[in-house]
N, C-alpha and C. Protein backbone atom coordinates (compact mmCIF):
# COMPACT_ATOMS: atom_id res chain seq x y z
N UNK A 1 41.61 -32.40 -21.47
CA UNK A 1 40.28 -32.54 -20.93
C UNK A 1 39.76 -31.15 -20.57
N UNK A 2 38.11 -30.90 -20.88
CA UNK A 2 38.03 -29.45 -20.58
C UNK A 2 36.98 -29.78 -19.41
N UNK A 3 37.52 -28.49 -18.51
CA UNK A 3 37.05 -28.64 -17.28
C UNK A 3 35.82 -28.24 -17.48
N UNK A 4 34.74 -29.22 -16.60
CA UNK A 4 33.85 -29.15 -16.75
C UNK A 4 33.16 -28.81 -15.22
N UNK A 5 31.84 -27.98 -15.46
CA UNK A 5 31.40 -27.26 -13.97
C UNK A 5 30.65 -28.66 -13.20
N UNK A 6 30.26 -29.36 -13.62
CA UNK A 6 29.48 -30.75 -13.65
C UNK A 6 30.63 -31.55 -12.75
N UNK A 7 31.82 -31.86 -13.00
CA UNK A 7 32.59 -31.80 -12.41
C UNK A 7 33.20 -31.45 -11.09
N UNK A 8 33.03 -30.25 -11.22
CA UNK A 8 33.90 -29.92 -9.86
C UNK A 8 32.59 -29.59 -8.58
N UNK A 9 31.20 -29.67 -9.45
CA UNK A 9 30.09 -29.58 -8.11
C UNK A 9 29.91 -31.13 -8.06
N UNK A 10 30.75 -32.03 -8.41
CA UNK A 10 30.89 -33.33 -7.76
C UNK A 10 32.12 -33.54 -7.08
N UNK A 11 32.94 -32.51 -7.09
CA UNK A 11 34.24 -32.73 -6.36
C UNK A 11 35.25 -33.61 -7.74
N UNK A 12 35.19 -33.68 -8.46
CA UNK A 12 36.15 -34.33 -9.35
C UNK A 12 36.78 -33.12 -10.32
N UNK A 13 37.55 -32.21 -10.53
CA UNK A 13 38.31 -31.38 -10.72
C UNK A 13 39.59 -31.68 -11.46
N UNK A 14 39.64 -31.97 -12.51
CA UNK A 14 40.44 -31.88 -13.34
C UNK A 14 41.77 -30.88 -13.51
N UNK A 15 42.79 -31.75 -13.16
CA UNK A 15 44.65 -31.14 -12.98
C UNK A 15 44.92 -31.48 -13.66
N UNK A 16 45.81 -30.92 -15.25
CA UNK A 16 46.14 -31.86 -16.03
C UNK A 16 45.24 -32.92 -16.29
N UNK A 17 46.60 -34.31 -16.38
CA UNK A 17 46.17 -35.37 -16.57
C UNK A 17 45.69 -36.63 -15.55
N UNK A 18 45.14 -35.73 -14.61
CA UNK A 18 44.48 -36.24 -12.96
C UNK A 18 43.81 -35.45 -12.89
N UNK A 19 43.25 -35.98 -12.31
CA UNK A 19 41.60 -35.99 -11.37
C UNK A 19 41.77 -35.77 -10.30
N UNK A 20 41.32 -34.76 -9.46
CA UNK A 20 41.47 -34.27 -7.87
C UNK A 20 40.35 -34.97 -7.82
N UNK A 21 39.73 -35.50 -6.58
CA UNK A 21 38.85 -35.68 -5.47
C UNK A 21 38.83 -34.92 -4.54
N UNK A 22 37.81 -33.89 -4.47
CA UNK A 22 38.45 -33.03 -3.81
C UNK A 22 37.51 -33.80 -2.53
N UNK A 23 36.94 -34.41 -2.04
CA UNK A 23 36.50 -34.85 -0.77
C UNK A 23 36.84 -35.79 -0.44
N UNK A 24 37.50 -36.37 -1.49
CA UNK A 24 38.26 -37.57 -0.44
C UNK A 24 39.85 -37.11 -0.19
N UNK A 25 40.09 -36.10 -0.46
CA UNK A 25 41.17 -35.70 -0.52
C UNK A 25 42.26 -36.93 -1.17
N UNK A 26 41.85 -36.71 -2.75
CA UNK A 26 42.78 -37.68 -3.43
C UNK A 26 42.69 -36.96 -4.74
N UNK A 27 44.36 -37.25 -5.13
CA UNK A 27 44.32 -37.35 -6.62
C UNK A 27 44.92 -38.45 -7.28
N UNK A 28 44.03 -38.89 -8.59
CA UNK A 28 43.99 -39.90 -9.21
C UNK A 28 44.27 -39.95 -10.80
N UNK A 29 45.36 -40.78 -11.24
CA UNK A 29 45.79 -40.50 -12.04
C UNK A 29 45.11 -42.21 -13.07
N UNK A 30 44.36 -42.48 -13.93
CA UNK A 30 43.75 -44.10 -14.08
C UNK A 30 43.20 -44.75 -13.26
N UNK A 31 44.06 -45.61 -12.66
CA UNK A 31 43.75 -46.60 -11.29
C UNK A 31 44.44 -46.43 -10.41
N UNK A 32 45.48 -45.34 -10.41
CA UNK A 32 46.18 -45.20 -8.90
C UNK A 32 45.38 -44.18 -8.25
N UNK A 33 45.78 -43.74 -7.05
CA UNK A 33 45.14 -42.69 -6.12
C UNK A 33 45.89 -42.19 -5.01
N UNK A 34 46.07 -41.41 -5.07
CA UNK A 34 47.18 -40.32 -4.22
C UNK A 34 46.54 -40.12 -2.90
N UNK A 35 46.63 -40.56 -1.28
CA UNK A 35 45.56 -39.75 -0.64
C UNK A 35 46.69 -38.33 0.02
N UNK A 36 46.13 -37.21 -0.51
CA UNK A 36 46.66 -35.63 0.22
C UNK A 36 46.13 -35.32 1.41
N UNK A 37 47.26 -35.18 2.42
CA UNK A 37 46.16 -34.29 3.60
C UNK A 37 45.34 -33.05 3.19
N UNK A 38 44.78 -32.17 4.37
CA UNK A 38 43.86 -31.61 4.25
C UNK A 38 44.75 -30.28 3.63
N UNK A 39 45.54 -30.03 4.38
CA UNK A 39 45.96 -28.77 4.02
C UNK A 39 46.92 -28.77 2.79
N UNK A 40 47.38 -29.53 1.78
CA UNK A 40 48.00 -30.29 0.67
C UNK A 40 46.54 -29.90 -0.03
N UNK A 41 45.42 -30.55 0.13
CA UNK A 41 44.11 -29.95 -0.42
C UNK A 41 43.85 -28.89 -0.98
N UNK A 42 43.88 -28.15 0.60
CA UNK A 42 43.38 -26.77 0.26
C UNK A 42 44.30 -25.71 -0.85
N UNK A 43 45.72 -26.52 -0.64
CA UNK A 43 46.82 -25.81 -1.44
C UNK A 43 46.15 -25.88 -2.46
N UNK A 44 45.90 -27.46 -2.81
CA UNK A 44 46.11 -27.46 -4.71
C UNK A 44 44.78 -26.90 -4.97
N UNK A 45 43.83 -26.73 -4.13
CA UNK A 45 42.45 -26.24 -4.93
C UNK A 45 42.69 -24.05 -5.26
N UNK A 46 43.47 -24.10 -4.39
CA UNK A 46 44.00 -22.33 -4.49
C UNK A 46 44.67 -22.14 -5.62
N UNK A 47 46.06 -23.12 -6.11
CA UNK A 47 46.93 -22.85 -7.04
C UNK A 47 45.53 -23.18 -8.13
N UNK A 48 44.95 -23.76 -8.28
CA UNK A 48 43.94 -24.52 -9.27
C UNK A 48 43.58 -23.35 -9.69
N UNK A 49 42.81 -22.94 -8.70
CA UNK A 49 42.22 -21.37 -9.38
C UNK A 49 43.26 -20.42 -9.74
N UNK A 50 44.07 -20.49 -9.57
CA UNK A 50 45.22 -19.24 -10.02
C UNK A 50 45.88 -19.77 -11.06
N UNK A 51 45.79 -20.96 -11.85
CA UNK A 51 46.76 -21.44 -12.97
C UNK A 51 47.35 -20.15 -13.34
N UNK A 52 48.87 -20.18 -13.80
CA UNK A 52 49.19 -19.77 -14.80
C UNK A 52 49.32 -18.04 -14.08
N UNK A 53 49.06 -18.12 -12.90
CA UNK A 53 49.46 -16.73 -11.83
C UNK A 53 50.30 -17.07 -10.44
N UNK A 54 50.76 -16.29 -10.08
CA UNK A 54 51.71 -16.61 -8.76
C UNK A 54 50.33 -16.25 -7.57
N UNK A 55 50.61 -17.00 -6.70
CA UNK A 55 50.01 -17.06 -5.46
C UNK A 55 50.72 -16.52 -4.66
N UNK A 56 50.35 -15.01 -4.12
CA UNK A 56 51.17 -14.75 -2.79
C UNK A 56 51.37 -15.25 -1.37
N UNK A 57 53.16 -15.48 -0.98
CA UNK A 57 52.43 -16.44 -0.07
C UNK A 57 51.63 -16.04 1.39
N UNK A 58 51.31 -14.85 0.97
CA UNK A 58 50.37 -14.30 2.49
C UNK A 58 48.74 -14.48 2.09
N UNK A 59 48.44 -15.05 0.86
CA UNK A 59 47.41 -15.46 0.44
C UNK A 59 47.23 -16.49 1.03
N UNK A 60 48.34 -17.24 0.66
CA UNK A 60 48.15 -18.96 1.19
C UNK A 60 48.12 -18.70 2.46
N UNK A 61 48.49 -18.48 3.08
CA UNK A 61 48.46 -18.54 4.66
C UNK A 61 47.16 -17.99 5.13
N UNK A 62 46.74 -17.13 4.88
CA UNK A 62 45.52 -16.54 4.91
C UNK A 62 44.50 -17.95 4.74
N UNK A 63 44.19 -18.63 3.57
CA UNK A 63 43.76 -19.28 3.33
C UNK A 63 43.70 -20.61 3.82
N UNK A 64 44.92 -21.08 3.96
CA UNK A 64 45.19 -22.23 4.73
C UNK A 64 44.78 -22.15 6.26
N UNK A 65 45.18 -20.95 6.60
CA UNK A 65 44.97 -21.49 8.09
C UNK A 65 44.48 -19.46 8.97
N UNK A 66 43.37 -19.07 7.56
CA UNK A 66 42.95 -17.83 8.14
C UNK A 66 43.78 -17.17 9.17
N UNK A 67 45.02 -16.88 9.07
CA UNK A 67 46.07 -15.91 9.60
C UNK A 67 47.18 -16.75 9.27
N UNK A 68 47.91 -15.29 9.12
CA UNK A 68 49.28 -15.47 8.57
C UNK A 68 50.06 -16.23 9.94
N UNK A 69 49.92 -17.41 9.59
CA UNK A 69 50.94 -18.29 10.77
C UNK A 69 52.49 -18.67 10.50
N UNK A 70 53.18 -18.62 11.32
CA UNK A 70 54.80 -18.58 10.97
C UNK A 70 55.20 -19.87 10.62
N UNK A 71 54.29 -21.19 11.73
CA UNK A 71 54.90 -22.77 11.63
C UNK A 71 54.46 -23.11 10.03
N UNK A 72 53.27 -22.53 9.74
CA UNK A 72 52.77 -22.95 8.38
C UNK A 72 53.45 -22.51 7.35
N UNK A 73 53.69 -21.10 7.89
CA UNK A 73 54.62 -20.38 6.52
C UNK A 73 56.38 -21.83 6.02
N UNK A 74 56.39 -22.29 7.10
CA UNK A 74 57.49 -22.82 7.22
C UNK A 74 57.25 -24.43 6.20
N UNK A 75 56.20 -25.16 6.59
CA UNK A 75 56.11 -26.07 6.00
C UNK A 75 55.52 -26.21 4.59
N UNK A 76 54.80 -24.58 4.46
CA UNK A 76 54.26 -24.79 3.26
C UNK A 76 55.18 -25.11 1.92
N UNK A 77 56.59 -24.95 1.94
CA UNK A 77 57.37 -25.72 1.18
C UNK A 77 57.00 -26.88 0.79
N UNK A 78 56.80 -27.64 1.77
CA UNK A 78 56.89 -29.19 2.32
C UNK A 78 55.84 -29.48 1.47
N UNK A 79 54.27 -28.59 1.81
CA UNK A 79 53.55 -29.45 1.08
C UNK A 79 53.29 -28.70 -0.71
N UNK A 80 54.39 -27.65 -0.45
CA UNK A 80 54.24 -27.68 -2.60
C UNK A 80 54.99 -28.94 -2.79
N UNK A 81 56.39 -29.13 -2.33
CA UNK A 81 57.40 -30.24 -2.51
C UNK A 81 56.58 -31.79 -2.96
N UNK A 82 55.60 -31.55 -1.78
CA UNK A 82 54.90 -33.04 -2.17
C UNK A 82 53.74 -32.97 -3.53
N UNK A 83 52.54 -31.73 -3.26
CA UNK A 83 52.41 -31.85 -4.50
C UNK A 83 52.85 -32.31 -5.96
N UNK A 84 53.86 -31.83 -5.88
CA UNK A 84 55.14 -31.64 -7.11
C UNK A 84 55.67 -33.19 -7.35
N UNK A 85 55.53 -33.77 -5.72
CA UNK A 85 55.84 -35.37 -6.20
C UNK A 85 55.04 -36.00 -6.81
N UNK A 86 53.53 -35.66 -6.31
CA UNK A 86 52.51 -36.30 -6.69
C UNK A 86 52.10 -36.36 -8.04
N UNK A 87 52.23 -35.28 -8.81
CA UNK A 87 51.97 -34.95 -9.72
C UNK A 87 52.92 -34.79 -10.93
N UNK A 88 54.41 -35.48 -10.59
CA UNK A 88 55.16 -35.36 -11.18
C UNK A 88 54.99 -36.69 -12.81
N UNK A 89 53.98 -37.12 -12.61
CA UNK A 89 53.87 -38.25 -14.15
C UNK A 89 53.72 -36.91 -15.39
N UNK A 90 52.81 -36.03 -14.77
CA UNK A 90 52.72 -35.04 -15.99
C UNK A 90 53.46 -33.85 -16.38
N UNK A 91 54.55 -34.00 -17.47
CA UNK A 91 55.60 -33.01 -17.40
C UNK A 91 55.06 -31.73 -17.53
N UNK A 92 53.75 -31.51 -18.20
CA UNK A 92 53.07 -30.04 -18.28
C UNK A 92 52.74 -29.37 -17.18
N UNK A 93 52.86 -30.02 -15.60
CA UNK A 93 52.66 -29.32 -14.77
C UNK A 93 53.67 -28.49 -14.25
N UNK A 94 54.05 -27.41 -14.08
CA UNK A 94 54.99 -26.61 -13.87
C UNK A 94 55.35 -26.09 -12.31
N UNK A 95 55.77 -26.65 -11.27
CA UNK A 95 55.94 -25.60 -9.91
C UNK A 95 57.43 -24.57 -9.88
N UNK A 96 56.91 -23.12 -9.66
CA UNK A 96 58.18 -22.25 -9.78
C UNK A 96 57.43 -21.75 -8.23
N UNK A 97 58.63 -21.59 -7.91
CA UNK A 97 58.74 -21.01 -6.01
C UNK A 97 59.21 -19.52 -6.81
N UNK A 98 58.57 -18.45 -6.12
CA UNK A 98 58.68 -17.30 -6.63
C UNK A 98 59.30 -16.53 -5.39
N UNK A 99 60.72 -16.77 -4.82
CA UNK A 99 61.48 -16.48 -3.51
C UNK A 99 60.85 -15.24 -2.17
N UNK A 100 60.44 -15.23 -1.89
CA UNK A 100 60.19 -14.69 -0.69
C UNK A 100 58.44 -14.17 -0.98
N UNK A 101 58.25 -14.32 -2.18
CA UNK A 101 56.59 -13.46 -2.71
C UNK A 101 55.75 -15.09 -2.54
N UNK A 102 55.86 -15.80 -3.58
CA UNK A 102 54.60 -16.79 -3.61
C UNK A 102 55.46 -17.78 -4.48
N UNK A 103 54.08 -18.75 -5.15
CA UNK A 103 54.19 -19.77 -5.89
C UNK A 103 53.28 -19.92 -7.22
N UNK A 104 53.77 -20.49 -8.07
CA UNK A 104 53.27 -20.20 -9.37
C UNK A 104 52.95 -21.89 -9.97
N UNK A 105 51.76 -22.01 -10.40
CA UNK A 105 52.01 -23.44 -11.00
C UNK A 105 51.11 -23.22 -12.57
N UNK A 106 51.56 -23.73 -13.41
CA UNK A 106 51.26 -23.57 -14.66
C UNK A 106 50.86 -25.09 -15.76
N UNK A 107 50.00 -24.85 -16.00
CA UNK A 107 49.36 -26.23 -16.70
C UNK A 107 48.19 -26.61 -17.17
N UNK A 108 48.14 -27.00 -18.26
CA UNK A 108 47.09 -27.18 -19.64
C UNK A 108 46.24 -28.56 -19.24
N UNK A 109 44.75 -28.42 -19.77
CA UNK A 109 43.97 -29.89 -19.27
C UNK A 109 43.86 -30.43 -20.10
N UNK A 110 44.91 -30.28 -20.98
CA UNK A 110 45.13 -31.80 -21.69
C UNK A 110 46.52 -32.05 -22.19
């Protein structure tokens, strides 16, 4: 599917083979629907824009929660981990933890 700008100024944002919502904070794969918290959100809309580049993780933190916070640095595992569940129907999506620097996710829209 090619991402379309029509799209994502409706909040529907194309991952692979799902559909983010990005205001209802859901992703939807047919007829199921994932609901992500907020900050699970903000993750996947950051990696989104970086396909196919590593995200440093003082970016994310920055981003997530405008300063580098330590409790966040801590869970942000937690919520790639869940991403990664969520999104695990499509084998083209790729999560590599890049050890002490960032995170990398890699994947084609179709």
């Amino acid at each position: 599917m090619k991402r379309n700008q029509n799209d994502e100024v409706q909040g529907m944002i194309p991952v692979g083979i799902y559909h983010f919502l990005r205001s209802k904070h859901q992703i939807v794969l047919r007829d199921k629907k994932q609901n992500i918290s907020e900050k699970e959100t903000e993750l996947l809309i950051l990696i989104n824009q970086n396909n196919h580049r590593m995200v440093r993780i003082k970016e994310i933190l920055e981003k997530l929660s405008h300063e580098n916070d330590n409790f966040l640095g801590r869970s942000l595992d937690i919520f790639r981990t869940r991403l990664g569940k969520y999104l695990k129907k499509n084998d083209r999506i790729k999560f590599d933890s890049v050890r002490g620097l960032g995170f990398k996710v890699e994947y084609s829209d179709h």
